[in-house]
PDB file of N, CA and C in Angstrom:
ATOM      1  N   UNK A   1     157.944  57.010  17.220  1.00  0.00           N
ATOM      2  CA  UNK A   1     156.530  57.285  17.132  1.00  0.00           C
ATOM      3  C   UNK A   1     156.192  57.544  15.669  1.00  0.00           C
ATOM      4  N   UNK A   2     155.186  56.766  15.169  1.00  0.00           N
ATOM      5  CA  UNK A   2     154.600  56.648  13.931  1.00  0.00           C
ATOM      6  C   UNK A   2     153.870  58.824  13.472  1.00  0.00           C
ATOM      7  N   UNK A   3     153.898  58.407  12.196  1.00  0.00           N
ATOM      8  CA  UNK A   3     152.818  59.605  11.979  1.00  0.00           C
ATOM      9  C   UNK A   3     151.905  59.672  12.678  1.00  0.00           C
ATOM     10  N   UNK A   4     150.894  58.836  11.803  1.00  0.00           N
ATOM     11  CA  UNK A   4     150.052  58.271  12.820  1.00  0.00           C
ATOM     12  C   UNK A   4     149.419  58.700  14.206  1.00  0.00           C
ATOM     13  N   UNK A   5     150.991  57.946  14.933  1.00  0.00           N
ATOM     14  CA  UNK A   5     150.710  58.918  16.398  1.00  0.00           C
ATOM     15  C   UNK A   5     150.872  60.229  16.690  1.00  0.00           C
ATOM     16  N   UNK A   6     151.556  61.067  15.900  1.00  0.00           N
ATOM     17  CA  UNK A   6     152.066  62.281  15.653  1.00  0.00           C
ATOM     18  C   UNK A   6     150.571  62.721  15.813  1.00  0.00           C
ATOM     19  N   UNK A   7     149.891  62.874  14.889  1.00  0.00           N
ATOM     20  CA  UNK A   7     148.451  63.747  14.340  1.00  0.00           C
ATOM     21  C   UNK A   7     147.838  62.906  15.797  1.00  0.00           C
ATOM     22  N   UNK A   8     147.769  61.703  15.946  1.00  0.00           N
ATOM     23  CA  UNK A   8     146.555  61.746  17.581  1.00  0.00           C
ATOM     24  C   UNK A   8     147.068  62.645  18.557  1.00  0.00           C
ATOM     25  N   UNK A   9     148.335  62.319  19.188  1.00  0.00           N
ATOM     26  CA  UNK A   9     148.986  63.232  20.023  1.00  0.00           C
ATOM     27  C   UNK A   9     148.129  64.888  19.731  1.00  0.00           C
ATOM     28  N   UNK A  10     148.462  65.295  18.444  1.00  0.00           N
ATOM     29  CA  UNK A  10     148.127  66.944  18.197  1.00  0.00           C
ATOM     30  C   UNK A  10     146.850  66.983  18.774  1.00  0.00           C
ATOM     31  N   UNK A  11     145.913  65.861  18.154  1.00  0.00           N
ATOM     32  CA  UNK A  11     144.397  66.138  18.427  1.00  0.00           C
ATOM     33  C   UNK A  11     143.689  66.199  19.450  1.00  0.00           C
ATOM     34  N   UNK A  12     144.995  65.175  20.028  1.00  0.00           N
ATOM     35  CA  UNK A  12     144.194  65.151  21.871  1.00  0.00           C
ATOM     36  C   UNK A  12     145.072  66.786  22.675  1.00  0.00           C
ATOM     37  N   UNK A  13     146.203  67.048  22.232  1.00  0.00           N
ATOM     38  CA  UNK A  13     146.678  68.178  22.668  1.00  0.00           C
ATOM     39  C   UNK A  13     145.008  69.409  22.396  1.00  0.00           C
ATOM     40  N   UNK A  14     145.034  69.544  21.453  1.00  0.00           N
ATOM     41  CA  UNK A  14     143.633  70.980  21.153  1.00  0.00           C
ATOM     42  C   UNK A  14     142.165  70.431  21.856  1.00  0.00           C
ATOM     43  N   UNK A  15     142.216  68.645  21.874  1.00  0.00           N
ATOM     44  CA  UNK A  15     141.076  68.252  22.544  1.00  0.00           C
ATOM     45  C   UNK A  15     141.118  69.033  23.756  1.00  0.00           C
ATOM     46  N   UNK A  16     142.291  68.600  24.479  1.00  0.00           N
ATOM     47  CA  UNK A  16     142.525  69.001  25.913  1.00  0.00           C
ATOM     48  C   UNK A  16     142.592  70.662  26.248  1.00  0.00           C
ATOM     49  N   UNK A  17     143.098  71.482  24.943  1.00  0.00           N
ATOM     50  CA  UNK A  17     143.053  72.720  25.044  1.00  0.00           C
ATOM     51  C   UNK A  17     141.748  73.424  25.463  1.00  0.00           C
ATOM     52  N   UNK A  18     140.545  72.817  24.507  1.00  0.00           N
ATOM     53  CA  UNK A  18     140.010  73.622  24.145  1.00  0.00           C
ATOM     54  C   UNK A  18     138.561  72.976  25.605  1.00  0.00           C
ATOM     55  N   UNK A  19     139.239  71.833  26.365  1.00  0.00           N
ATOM     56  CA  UNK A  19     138.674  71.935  27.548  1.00  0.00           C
ATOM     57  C   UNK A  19     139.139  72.308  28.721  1.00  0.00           C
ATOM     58  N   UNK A  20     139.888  73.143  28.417  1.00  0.00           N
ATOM     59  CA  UNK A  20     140.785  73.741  29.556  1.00  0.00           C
ATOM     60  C   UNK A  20     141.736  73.182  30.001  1.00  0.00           C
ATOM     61  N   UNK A  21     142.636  72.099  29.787  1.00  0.00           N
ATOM     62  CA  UNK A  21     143.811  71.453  30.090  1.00  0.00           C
ATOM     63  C   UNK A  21     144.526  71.280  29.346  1.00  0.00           C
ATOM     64  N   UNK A  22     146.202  70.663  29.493  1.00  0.00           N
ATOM     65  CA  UNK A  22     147.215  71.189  28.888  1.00  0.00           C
ATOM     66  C   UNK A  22     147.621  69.811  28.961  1.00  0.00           C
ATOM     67  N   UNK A  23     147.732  69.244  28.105  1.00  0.00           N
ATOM     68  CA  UNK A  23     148.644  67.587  27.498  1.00  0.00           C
ATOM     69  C   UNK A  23     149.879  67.546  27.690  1.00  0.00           C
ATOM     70  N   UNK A  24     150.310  67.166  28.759  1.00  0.00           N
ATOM     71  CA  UNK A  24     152.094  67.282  28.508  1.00  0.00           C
ATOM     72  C   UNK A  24     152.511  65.658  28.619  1.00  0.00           C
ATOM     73  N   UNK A  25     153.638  64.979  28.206  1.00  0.00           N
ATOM     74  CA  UNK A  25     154.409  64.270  28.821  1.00  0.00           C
ATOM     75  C   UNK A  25     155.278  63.925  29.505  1.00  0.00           C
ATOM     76  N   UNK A  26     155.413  63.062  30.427  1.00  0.00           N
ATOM     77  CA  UNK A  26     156.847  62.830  31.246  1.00  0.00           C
ATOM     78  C   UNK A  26     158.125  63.223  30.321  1.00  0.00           C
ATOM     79  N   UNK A  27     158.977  63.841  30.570  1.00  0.00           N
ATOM     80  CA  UNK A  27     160.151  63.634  30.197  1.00  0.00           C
ATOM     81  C   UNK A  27     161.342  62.897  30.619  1.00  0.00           C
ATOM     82  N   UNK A  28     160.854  62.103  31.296  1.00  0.00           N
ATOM     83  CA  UNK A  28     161.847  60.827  32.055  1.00  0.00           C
ATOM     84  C   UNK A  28     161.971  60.179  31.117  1.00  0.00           C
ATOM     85  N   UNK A  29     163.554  59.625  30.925  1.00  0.00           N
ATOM     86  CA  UNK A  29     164.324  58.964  30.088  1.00  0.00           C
ATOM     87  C   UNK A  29     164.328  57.451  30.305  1.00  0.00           C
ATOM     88  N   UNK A  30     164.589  57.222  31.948  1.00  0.00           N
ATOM     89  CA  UNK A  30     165.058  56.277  32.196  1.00  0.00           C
ATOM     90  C   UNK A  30     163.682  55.150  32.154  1.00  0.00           C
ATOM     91  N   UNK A  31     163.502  53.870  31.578  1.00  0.00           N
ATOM     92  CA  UNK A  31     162.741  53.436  31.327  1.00  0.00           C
ATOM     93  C   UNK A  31     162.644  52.207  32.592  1.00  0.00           C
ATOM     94  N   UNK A  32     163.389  52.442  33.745  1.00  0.00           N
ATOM     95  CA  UNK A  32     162.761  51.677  34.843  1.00  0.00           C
ATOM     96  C   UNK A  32     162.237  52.883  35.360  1.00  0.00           C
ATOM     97  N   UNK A  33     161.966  53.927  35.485  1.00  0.00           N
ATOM     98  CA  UNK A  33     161.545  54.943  36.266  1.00  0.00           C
ATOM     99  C   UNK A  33     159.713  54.767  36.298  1.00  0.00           C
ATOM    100  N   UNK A  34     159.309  55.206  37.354  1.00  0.00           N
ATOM    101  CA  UNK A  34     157.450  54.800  37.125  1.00  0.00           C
ATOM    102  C   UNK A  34     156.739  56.232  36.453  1.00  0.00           C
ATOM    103  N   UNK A  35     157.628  57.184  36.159  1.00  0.00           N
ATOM    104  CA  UNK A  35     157.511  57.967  34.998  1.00  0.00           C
ATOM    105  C   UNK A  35     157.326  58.174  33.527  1.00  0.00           C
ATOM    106  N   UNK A  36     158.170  57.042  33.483  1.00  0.00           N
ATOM    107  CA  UNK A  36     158.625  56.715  32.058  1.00  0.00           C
ATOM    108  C   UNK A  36     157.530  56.583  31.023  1.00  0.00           C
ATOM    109  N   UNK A  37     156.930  57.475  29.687  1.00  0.00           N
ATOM    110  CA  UNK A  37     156.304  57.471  28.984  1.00  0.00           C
ATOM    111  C   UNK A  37     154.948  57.594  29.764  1.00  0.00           C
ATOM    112  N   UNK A  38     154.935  58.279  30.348  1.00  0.00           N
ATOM    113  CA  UNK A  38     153.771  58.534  31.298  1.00  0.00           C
ATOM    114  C   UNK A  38     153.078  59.868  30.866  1.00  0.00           C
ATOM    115  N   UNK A  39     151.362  60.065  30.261  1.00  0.00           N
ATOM    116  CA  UNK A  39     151.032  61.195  30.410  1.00  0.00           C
ATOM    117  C   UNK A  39     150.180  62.277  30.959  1.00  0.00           C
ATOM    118  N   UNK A  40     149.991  63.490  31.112  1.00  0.00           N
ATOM    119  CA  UNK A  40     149.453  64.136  32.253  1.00  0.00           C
ATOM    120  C   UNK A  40     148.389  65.356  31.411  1.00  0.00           C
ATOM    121  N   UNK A  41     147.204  65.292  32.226  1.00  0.00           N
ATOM    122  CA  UNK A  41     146.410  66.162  32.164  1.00  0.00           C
ATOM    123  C   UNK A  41     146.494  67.325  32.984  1.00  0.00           C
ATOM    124  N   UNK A  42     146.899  68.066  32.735  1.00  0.00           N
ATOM    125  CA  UNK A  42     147.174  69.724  33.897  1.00  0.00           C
ATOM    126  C   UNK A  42     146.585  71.032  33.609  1.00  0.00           C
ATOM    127  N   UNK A  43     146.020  71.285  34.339  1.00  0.00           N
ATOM    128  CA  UNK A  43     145.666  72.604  34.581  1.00  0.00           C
ATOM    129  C   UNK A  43     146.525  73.420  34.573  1.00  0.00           C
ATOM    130  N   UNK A  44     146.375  74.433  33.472  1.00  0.00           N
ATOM    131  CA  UNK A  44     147.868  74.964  33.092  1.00  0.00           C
ATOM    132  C   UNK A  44     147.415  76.607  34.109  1.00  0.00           C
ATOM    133  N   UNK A  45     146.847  76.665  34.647  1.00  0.00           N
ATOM    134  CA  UNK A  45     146.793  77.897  35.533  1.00  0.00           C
ATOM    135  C   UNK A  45     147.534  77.924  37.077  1.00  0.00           C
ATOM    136  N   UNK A  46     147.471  76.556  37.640  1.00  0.00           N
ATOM    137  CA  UNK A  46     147.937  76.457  38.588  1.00  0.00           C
ATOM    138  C   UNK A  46     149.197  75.326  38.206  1.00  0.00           C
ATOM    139  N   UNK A  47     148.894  74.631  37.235  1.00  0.00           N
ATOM    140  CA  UNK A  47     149.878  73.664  37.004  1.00  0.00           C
ATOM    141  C   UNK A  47     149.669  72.548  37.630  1.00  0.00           C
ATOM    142  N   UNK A  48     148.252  72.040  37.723  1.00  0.00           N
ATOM    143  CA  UNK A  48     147.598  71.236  38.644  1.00  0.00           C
ATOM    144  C   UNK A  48     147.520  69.806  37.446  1.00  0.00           C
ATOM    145  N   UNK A  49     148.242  68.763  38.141  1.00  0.00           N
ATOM    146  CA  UNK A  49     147.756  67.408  37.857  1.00  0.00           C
ATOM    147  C   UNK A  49     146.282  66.922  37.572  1.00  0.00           C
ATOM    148  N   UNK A  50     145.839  66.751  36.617  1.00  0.00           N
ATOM    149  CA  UNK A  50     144.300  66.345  36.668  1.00  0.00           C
ATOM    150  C   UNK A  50     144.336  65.180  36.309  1.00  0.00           C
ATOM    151  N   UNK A  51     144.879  64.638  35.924  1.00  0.00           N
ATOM    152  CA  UNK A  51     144.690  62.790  35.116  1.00  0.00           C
ATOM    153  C   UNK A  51     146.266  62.288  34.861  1.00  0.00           C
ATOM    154  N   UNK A  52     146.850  61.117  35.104  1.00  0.00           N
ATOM    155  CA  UNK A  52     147.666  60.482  35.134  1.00  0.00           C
ATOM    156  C   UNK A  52     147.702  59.107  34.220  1.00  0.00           C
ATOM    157  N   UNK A  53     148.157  59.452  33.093  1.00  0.00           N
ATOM    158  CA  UNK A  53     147.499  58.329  32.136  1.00  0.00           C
ATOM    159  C   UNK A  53     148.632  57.321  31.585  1.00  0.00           C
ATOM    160  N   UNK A  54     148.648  56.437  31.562  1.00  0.00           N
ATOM    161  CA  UNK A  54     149.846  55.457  30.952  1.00  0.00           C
ATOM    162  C   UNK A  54     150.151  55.607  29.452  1.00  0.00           C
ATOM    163  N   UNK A  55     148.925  55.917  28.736  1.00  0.00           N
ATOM    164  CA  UNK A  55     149.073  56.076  27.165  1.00  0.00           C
ATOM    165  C   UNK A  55     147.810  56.788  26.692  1.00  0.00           C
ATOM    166  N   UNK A  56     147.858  57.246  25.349  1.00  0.00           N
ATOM    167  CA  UNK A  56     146.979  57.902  24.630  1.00  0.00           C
ATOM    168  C   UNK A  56     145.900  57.341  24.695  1.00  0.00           C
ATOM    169  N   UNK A  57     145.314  56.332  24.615  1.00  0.00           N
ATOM    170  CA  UNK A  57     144.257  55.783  25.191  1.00  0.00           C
ATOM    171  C   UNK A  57     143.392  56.063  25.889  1.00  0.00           C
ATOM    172  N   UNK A  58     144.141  55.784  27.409  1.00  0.00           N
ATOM    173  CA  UNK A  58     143.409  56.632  28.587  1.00  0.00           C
ATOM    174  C   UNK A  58     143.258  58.024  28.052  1.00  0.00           C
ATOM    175  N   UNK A  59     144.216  58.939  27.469  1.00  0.00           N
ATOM    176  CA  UNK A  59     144.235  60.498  27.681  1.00  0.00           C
ATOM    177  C   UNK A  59     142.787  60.484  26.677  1.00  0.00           C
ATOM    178  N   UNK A  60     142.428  60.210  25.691  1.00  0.00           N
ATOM    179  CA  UNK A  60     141.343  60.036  24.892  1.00  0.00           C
ATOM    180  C   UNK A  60     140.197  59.856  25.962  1.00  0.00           C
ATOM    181  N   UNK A  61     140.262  58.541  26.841  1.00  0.00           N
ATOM    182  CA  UNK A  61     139.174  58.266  27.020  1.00  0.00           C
ATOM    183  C   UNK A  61     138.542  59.628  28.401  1.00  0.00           C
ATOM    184  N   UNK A  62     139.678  59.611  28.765  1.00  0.00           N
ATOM    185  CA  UNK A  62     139.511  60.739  29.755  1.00  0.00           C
ATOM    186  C   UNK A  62     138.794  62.318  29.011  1.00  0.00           C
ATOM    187  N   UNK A  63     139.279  62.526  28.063  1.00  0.00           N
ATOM    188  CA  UNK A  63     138.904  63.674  27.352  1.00  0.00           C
ATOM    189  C   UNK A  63     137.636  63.573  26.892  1.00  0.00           C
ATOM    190  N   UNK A  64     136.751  62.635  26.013  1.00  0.00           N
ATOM    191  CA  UNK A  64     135.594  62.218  25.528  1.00  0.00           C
ATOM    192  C   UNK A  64     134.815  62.220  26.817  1.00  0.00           C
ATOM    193  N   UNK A  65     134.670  61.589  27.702  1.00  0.00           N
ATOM    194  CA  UNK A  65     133.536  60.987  28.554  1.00  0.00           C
ATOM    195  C   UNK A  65     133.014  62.232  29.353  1.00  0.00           C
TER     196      UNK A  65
END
């Protein structure tokens, strides 16, 4: 992962903070898994799934709209 992606990653992490959700990623290794590089919007109070996103992209577009 580029710089680059480094600093979006951060931005959408405090995006997501500062609307009440918590940016995490899959930590699945295995790259046939339907996990794999997969990321999640959660409600860090209950630990609740809110968005299921394939890439930073979606997690952006999900966060903005």
């Amino acid at each position: 992962m580029g710089e680059q992606e480094k600093s979006r990653e951060g931005r959408l992490r405090r995006l997501a903070e500062r609307r009440g959700y918590a940016l995490r990623k899959s930590r699945e290794r295995d790259p046939r898994s339907i996990d794999y590089g997969r990321w999640y919007l959660v409600e860090p109070s209950h630990n609740y799934v809110v968005a299921n996103c394939e890439n930073l992209d979606q997690v952006e577009a999900r966060l903005t709209r």
